[in-house]
PDB file of N, CA and C in Angstrom:
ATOM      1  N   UNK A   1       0.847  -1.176   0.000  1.00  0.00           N
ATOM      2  CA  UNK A   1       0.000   0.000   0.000  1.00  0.00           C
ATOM      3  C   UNK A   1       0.891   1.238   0.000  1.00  0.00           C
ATOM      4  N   UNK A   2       0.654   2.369  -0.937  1.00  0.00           N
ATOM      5  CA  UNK A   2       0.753   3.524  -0.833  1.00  0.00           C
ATOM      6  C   UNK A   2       0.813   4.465  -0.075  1.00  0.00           C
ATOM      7  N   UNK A   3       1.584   5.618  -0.019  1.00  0.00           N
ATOM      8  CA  UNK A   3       0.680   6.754   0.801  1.00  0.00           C
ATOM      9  C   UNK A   3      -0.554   7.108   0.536  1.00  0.00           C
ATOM     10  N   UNK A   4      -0.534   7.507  -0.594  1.00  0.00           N
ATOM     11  CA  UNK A   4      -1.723   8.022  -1.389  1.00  0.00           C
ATOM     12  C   UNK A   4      -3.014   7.120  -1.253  1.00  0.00           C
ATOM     13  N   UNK A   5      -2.498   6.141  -0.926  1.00  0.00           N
ATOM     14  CA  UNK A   5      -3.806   5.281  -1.229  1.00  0.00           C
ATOM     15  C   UNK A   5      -4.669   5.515  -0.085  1.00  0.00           C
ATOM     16  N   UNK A   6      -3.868   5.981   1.150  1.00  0.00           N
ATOM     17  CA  UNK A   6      -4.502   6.507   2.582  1.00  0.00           C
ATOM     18  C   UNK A   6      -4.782   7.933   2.540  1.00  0.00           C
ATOM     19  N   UNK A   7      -5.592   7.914   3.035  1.00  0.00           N
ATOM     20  CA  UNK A   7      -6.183   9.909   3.778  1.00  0.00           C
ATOM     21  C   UNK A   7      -5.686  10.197   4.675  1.00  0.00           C
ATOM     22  N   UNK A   8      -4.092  10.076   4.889  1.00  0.00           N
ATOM     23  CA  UNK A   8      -3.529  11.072   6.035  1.00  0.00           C
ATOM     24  C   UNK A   8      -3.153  12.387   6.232  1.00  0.00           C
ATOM     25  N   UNK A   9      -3.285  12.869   7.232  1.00  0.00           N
ATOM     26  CA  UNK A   9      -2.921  13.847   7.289  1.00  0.00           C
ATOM     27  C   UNK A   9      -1.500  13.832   8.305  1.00  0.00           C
ATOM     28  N   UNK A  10      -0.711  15.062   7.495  1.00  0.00           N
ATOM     29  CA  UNK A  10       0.688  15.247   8.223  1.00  0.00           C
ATOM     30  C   UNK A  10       0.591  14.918   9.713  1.00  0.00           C
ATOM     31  N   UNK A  11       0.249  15.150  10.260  1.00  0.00           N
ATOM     32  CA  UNK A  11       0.549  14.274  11.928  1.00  0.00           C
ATOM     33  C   UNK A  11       0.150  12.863  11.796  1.00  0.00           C
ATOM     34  N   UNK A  12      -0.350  12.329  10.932  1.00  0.00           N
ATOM     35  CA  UNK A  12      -0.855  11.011  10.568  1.00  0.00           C
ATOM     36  C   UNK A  12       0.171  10.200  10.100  1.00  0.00           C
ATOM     37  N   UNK A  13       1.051  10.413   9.565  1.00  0.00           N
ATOM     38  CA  UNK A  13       2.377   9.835   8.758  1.00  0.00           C
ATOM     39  C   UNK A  13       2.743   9.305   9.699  1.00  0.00           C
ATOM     40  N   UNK A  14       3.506   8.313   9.872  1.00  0.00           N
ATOM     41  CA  UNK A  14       3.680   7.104  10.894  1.00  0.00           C
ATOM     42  C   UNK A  14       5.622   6.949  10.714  1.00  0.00           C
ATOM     43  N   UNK A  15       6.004   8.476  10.100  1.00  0.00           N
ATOM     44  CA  UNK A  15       7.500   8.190  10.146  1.00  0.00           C
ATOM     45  C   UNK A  15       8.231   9.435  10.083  1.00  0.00           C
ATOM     46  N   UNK A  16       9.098   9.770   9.918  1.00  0.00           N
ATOM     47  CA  UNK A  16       9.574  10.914  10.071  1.00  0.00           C
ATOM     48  C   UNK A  16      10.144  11.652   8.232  1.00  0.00           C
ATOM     49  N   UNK A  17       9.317  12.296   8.344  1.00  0.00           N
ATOM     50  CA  UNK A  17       9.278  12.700   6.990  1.00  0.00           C
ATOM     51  C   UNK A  17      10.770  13.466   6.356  1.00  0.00           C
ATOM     52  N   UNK A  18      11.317  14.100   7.258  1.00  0.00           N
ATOM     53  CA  UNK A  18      12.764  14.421   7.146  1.00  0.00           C
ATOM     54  C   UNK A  18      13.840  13.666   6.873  1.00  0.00           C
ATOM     55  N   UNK A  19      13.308  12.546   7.122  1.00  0.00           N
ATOM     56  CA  UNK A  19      14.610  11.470   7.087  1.00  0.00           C
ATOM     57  C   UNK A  19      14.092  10.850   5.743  1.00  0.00           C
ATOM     58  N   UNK A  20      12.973  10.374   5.518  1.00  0.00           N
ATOM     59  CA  UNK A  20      12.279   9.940   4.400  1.00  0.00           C
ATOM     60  C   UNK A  20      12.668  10.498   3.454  1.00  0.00           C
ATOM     61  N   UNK A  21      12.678  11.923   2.703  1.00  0.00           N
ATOM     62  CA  UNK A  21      12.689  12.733   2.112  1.00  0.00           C
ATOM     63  C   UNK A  21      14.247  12.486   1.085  1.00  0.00           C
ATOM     64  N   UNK A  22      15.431  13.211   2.942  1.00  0.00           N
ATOM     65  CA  UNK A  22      16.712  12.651   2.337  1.00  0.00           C
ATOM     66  C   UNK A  22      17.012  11.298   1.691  1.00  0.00           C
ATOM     67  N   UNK A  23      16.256  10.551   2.267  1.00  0.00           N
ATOM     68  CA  UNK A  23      16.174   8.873   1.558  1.00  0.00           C
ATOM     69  C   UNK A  23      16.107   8.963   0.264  1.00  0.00           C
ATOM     70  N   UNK A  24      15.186   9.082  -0.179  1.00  0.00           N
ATOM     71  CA  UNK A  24      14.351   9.473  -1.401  1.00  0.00           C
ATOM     72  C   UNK A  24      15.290  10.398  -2.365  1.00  0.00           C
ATOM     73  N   UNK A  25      15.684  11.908  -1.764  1.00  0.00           N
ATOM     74  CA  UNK A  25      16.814  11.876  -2.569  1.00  0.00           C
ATOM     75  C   UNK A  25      18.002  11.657  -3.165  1.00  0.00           C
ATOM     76  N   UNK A  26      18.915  10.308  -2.000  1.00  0.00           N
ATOM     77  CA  UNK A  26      19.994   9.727  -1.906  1.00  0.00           C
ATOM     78  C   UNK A  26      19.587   8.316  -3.150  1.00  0.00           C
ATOM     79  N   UNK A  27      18.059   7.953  -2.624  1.00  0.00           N
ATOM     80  CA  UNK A  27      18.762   6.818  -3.600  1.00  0.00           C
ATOM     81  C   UNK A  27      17.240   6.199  -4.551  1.00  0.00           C
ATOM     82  N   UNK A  28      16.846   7.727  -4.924  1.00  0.00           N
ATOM     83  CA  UNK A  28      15.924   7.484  -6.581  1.00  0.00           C
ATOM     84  C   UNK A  28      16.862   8.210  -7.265  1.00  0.00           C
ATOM     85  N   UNK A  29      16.901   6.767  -8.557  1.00  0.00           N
ATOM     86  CA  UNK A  29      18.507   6.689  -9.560  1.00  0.00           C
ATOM     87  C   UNK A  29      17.905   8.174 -10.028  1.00  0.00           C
ATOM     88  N   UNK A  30      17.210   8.442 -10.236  1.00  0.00           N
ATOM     89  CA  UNK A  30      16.856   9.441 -11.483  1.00  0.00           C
ATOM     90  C   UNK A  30      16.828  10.726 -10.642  1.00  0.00           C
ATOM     91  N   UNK A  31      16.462  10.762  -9.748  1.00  0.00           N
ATOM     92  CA  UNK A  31      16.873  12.228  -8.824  1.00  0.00           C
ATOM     93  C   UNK A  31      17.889  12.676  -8.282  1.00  0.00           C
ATOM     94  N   UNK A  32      18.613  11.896  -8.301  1.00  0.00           N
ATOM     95  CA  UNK A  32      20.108  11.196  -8.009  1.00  0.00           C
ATOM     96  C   UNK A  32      20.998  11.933  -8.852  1.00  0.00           C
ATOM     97  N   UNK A  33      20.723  11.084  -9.896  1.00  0.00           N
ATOM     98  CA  UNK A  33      21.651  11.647 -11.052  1.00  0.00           C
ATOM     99  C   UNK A  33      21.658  13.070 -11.755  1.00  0.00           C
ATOM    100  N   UNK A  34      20.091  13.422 -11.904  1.00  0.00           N
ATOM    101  CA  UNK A  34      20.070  14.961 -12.332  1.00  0.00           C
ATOM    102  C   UNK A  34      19.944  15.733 -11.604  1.00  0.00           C
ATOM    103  N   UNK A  35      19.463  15.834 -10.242  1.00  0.00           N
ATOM    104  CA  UNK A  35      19.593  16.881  -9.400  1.00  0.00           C
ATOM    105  C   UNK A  35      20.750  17.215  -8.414  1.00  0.00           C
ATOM    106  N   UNK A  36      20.589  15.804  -7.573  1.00  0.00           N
ATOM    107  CA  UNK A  36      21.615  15.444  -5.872  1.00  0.00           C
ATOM    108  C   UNK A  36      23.071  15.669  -6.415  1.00  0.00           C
ATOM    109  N   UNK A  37      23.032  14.794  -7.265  1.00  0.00           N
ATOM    110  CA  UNK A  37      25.126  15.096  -7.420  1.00  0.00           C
ATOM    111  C   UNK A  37      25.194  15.577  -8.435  1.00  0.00           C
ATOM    112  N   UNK A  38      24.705  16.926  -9.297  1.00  0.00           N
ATOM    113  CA  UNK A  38      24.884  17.450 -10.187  1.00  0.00           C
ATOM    114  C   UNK A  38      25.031  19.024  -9.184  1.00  0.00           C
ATOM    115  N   UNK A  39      24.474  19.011  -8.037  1.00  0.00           N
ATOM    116  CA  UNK A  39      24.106  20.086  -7.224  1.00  0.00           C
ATOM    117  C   UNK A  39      25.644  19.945  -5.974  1.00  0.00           C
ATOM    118  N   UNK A  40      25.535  18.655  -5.460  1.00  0.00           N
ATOM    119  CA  UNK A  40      26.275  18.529  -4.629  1.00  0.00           C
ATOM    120  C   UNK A  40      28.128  18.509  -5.314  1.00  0.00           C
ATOM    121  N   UNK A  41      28.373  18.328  -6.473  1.00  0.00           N
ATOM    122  CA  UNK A  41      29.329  18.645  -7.378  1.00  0.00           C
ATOM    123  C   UNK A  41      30.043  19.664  -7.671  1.00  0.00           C
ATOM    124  N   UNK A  42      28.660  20.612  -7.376  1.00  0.00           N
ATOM    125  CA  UNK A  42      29.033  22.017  -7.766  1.00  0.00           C
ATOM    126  C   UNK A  42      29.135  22.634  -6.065  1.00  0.00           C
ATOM    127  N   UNK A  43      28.669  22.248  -5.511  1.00  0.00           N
ATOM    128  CA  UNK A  43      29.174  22.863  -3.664  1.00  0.00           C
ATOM    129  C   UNK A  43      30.343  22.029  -3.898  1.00  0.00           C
ATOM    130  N   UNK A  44      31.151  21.299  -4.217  1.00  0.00           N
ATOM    131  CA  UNK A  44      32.045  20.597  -4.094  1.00  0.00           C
ATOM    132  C   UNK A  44      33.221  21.591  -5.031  1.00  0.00           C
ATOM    133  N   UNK A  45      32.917  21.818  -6.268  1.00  0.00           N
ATOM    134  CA  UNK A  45      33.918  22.550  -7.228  1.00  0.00           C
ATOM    135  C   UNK A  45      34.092  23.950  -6.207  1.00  0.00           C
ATOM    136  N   UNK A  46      33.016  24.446  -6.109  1.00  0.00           N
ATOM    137  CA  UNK A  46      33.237  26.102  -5.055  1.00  0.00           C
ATOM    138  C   UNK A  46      33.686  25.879  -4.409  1.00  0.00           C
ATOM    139  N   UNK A  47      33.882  24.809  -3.583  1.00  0.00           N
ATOM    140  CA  UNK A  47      34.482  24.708  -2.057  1.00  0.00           C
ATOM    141  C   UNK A  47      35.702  24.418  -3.186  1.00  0.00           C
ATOM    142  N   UNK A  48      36.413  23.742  -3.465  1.00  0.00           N
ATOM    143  CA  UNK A  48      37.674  23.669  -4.045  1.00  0.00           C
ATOM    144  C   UNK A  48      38.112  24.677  -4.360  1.00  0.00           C
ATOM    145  N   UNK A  49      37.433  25.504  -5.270  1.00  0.00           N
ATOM    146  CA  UNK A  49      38.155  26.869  -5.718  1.00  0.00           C
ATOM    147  C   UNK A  49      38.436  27.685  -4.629  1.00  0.00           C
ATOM    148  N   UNK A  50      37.725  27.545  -3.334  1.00  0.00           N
ATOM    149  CA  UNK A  50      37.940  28.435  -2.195  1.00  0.00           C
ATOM    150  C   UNK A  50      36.651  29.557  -2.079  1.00  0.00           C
ATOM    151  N   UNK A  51      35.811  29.801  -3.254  1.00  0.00           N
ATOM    152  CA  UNK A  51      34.524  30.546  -2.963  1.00  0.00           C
ATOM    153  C   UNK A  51      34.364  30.476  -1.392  1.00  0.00           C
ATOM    154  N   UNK A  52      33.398  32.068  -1.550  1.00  0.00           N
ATOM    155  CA  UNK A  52      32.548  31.721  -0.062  1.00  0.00           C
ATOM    156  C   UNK A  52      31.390  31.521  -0.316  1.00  0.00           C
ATOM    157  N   UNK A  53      30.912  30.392  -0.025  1.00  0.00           N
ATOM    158  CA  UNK A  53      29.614  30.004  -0.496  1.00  0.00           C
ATOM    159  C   UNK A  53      28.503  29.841   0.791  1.00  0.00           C
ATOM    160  N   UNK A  54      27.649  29.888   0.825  1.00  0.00           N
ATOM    161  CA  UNK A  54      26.435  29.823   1.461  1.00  0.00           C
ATOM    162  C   UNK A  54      25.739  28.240   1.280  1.00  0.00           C
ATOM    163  N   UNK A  55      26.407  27.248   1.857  1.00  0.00           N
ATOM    164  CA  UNK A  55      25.864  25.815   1.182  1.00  0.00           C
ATOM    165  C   UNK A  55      24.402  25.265   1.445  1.00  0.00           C
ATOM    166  N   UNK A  56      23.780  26.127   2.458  1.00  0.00           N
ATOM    167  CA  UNK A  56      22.447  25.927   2.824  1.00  0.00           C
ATOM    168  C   UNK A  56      21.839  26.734   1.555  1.00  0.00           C
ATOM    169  N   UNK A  57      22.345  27.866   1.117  1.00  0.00           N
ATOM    170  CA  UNK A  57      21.675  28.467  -0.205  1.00  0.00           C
ATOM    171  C   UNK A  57      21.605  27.913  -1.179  1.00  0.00           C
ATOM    172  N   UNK A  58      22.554  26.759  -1.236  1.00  0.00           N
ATOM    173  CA  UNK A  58      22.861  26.190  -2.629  1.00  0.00           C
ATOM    174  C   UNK A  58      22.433  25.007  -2.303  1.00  0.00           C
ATOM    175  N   UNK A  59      21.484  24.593  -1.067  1.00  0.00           N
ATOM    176  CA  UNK A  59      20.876  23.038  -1.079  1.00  0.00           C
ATOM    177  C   UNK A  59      19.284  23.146  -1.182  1.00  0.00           C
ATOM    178  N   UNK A  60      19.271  24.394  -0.131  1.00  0.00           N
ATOM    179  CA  UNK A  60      17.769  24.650  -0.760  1.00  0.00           C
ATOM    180  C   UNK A  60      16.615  24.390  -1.814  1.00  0.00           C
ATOM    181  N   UNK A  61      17.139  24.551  -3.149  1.00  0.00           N
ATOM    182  CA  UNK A  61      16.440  24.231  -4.097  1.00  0.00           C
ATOM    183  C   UNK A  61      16.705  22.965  -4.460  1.00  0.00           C
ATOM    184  N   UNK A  62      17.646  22.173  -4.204  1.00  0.00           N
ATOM    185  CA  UNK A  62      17.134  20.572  -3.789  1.00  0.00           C
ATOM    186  C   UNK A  62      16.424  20.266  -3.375  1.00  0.00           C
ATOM    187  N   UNK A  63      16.504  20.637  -2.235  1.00  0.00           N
ATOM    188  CA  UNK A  63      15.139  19.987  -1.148  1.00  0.00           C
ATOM    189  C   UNK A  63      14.110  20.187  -1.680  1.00  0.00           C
ATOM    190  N   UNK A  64      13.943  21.259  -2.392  1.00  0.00           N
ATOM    191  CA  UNK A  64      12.381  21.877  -2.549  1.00  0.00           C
ATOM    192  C   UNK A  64      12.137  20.814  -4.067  1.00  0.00           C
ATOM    193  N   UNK A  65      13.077  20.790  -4.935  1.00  0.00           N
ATOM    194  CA  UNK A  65      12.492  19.838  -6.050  1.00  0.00           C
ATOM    195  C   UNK A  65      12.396  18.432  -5.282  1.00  0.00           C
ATOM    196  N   UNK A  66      13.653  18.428  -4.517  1.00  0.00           N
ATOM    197  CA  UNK A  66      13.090  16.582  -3.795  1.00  0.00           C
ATOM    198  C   UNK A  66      11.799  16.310  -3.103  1.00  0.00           C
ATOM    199  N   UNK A  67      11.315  17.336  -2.125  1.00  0.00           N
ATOM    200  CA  UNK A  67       9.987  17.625  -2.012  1.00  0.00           C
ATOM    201  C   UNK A  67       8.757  17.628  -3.428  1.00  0.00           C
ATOM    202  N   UNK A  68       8.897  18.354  -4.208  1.00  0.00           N
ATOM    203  CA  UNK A  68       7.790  18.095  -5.118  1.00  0.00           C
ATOM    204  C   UNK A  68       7.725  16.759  -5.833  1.00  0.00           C
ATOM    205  N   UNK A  69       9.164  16.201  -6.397  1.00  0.00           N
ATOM    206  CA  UNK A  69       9.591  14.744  -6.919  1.00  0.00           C
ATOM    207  C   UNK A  69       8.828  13.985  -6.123  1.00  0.00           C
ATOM    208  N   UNK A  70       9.124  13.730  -4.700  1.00  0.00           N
ATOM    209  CA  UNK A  70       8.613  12.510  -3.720  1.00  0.00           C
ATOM    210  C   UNK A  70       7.369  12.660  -3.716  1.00  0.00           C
ATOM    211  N   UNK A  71       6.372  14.108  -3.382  1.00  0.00           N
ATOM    212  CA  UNK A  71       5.125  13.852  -3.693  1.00  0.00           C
ATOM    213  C   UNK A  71       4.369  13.550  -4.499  1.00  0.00           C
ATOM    214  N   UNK A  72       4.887  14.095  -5.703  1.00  0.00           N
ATOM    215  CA  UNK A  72       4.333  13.523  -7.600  1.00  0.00           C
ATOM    216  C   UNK A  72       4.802  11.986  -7.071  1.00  0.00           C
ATOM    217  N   UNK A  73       5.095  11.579  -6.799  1.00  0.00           N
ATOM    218  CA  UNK A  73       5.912   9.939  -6.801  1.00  0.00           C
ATOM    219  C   UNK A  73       5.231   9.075  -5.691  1.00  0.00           C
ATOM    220  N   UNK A  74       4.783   9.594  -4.701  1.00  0.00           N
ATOM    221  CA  UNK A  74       4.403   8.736  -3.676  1.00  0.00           C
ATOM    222  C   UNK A  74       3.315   9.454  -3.036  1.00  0.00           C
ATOM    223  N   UNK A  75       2.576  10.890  -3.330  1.00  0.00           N
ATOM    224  CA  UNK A  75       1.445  10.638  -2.797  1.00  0.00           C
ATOM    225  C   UNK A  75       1.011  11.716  -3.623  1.00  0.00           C
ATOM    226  N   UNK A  76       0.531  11.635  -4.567  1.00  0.00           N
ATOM    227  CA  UNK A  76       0.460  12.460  -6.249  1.00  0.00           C
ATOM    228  C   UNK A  76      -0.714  13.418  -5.942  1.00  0.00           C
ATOM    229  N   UNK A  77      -1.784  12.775  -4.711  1.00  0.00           N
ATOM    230  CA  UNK A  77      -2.999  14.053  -4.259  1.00  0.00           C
ATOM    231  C   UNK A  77      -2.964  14.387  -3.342  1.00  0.00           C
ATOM    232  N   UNK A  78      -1.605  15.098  -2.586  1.00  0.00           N
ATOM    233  CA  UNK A  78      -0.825  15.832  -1.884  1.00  0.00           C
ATOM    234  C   UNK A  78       0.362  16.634  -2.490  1.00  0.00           C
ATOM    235  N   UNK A  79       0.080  18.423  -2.127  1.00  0.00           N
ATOM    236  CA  UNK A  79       0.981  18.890  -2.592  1.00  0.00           C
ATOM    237  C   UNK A  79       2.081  19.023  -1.253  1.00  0.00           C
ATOM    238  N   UNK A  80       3.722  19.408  -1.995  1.00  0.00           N
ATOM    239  CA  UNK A  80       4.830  19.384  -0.635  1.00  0.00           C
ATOM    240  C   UNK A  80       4.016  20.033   0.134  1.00  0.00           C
ATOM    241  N   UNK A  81       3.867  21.242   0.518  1.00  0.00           N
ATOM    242  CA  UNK A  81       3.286  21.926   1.451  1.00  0.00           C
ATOM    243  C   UNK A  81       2.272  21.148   2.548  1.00  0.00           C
ATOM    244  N   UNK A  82       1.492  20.386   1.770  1.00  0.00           N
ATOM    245  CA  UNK A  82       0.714  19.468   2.543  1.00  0.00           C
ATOM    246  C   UNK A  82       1.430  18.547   3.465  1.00  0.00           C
ATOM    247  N   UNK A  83       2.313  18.274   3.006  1.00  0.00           N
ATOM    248  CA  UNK A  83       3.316  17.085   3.790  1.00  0.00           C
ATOM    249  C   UNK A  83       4.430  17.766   4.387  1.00  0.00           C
ATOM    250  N   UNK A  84       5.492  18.891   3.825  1.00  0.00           N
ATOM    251  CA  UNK A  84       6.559  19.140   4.770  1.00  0.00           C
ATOM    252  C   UNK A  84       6.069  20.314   5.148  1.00  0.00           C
ATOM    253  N   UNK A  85       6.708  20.801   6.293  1.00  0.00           N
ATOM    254  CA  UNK A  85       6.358  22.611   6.864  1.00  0.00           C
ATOM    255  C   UNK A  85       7.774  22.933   6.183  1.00  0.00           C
ATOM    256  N   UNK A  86       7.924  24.241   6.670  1.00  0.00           N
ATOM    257  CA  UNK A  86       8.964  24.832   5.979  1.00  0.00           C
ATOM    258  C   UNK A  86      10.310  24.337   7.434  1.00  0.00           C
ATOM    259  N   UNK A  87       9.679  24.005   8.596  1.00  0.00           N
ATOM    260  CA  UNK A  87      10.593  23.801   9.423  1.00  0.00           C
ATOM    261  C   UNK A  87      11.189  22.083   8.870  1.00  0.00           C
ATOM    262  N   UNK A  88      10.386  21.515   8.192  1.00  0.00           N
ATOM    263  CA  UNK A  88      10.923  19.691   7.710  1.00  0.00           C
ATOM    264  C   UNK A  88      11.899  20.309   6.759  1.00  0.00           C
ATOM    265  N   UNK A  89      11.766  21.072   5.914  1.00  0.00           N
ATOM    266  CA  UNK A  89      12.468  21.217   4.709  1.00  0.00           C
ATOM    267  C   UNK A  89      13.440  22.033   5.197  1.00  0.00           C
ATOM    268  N   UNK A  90      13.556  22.876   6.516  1.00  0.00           N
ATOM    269  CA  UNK A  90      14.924  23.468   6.820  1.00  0.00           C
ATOM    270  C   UNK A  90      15.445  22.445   7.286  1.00  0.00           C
ATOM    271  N   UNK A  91      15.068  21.512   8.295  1.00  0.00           N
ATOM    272  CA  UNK A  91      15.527  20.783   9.322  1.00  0.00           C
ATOM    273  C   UNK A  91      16.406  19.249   7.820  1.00  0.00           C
ATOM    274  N   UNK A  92      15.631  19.472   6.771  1.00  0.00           N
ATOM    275  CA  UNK A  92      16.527  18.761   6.004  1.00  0.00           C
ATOM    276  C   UNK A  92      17.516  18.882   5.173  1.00  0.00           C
ATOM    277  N   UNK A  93      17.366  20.336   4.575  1.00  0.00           N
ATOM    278  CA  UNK A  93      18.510  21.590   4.506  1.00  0.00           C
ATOM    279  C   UNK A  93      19.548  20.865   5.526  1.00  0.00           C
ATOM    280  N   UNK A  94      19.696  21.165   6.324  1.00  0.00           N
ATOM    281  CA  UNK A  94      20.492  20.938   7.471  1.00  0.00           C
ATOM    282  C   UNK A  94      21.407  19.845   7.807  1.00  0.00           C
ATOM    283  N   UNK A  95      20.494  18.787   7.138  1.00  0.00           N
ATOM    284  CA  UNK A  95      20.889  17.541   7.767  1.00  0.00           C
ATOM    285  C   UNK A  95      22.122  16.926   6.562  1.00  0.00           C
ATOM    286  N   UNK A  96      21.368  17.542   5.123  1.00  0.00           N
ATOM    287  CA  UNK A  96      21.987  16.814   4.113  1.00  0.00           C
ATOM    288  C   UNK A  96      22.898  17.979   4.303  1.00  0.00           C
ATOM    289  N   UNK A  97      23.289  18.876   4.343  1.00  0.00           N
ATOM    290  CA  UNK A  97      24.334  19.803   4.703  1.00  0.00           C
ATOM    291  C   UNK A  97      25.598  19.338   5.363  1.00  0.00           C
ATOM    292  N   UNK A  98      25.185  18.395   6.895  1.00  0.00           N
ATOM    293  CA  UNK A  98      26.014  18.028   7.729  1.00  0.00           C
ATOM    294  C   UNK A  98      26.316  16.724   6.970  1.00  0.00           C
ATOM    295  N   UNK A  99      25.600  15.981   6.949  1.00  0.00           N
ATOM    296  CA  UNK A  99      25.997  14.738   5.980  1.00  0.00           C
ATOM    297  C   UNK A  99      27.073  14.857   4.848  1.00  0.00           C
ATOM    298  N   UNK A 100      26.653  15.700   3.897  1.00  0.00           N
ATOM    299  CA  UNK A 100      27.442  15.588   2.189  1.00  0.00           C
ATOM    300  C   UNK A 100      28.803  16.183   2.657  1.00  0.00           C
ATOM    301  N   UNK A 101      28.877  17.343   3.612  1.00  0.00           N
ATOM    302  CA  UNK A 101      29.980  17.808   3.645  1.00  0.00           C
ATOM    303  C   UNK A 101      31.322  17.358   4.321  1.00  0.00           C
ATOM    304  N   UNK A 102      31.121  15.980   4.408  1.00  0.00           N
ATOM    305  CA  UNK A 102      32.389  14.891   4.942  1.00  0.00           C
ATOM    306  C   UNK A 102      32.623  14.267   3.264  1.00  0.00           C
ATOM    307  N   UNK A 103      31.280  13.825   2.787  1.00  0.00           N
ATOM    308  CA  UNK A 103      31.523  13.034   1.700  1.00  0.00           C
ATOM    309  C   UNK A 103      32.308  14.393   0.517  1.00  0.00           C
ATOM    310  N   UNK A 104      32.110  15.392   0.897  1.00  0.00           N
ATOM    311  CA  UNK A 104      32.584  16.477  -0.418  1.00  0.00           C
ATOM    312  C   UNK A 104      34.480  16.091   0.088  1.00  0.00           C
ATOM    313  N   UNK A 105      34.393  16.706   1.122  1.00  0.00           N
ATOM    314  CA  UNK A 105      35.908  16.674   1.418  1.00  0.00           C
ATOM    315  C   UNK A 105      36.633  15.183   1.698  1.00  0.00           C
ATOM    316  N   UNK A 106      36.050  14.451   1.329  1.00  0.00           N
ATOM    317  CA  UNK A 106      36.730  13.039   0.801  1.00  0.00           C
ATOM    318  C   UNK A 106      36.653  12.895  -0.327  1.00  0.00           C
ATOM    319  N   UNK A 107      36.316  13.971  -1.422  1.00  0.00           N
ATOM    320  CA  UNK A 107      36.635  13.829  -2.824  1.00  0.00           C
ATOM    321  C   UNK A 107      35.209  13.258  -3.356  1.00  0.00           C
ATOM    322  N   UNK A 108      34.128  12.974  -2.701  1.00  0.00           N
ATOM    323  CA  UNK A 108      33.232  12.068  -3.156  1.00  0.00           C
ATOM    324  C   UNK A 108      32.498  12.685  -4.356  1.00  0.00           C
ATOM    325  N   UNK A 109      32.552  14.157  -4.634  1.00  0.00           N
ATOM    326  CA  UNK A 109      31.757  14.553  -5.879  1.00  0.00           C
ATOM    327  C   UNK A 109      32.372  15.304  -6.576  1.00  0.00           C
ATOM    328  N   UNK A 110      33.751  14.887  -6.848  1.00  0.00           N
ATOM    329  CA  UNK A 110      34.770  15.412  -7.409  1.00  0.00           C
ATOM    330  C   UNK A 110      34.483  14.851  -9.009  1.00  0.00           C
ATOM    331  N   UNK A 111      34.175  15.943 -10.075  1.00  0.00           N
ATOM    332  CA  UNK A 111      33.861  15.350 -11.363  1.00  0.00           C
ATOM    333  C   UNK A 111      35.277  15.093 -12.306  1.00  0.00           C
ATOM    334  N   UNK A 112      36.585  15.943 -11.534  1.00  0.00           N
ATOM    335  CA  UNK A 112      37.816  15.872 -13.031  1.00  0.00           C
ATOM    336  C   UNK A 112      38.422  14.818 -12.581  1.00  0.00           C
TER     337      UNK A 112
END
């Protein structure tokens, strides 16, 4: 069974949608490939060159397409808003922030 196939509502979700989310963008091949490490590549090249970058600015609009992706995908008559607050989508800002930025400086999205 689906999400969608149930009438929940956000306090109804039976998991933690923040963690879900990052899931979802770590490992659907296709969101993966054109968004997550095409994005996380490029915080990776700036940080190399030495930029000062803002990496929560530059994850942001991840989250927010991984948010619309997962809902078109898993609960298609729910929009994001319906499912994350803006505090899930900072609080995941955040998380994939602390996460990627061990894997950047081990070379992990190094494209040359």
């Amino acid at each position: 069974m689906k999400l969608f196939e149930l009438e929940l509502k956000k306090e109804e979700i039976p998991f933690d949608v923040v963690d879900d989310l990052a899931i979802y963008m770590r490992n659907d091949p296709m969101f993966y490939r054109k968004t997550f490490f095409p994005a996380m590549a490029d915080v990776s090249d700036r940080l190399g060159k030495g930029d000062a970058i803002d990496t929560l600015a530059l994850i942001k609009p991840i989250i927010d397409k991984g948010a619309k992706s997962y809902c078109k995908k898993y609960i298609p008559n729910k929009r994001p808003e319906d499912i994350f607050s803006k505090e899930d989508l900072d609080s995941c800002c955040k998380k994939i922030q602390s996460e990627e930025m061990s894997n950047i400086k081990k070379g992990m999205y190094e494209c040359s």
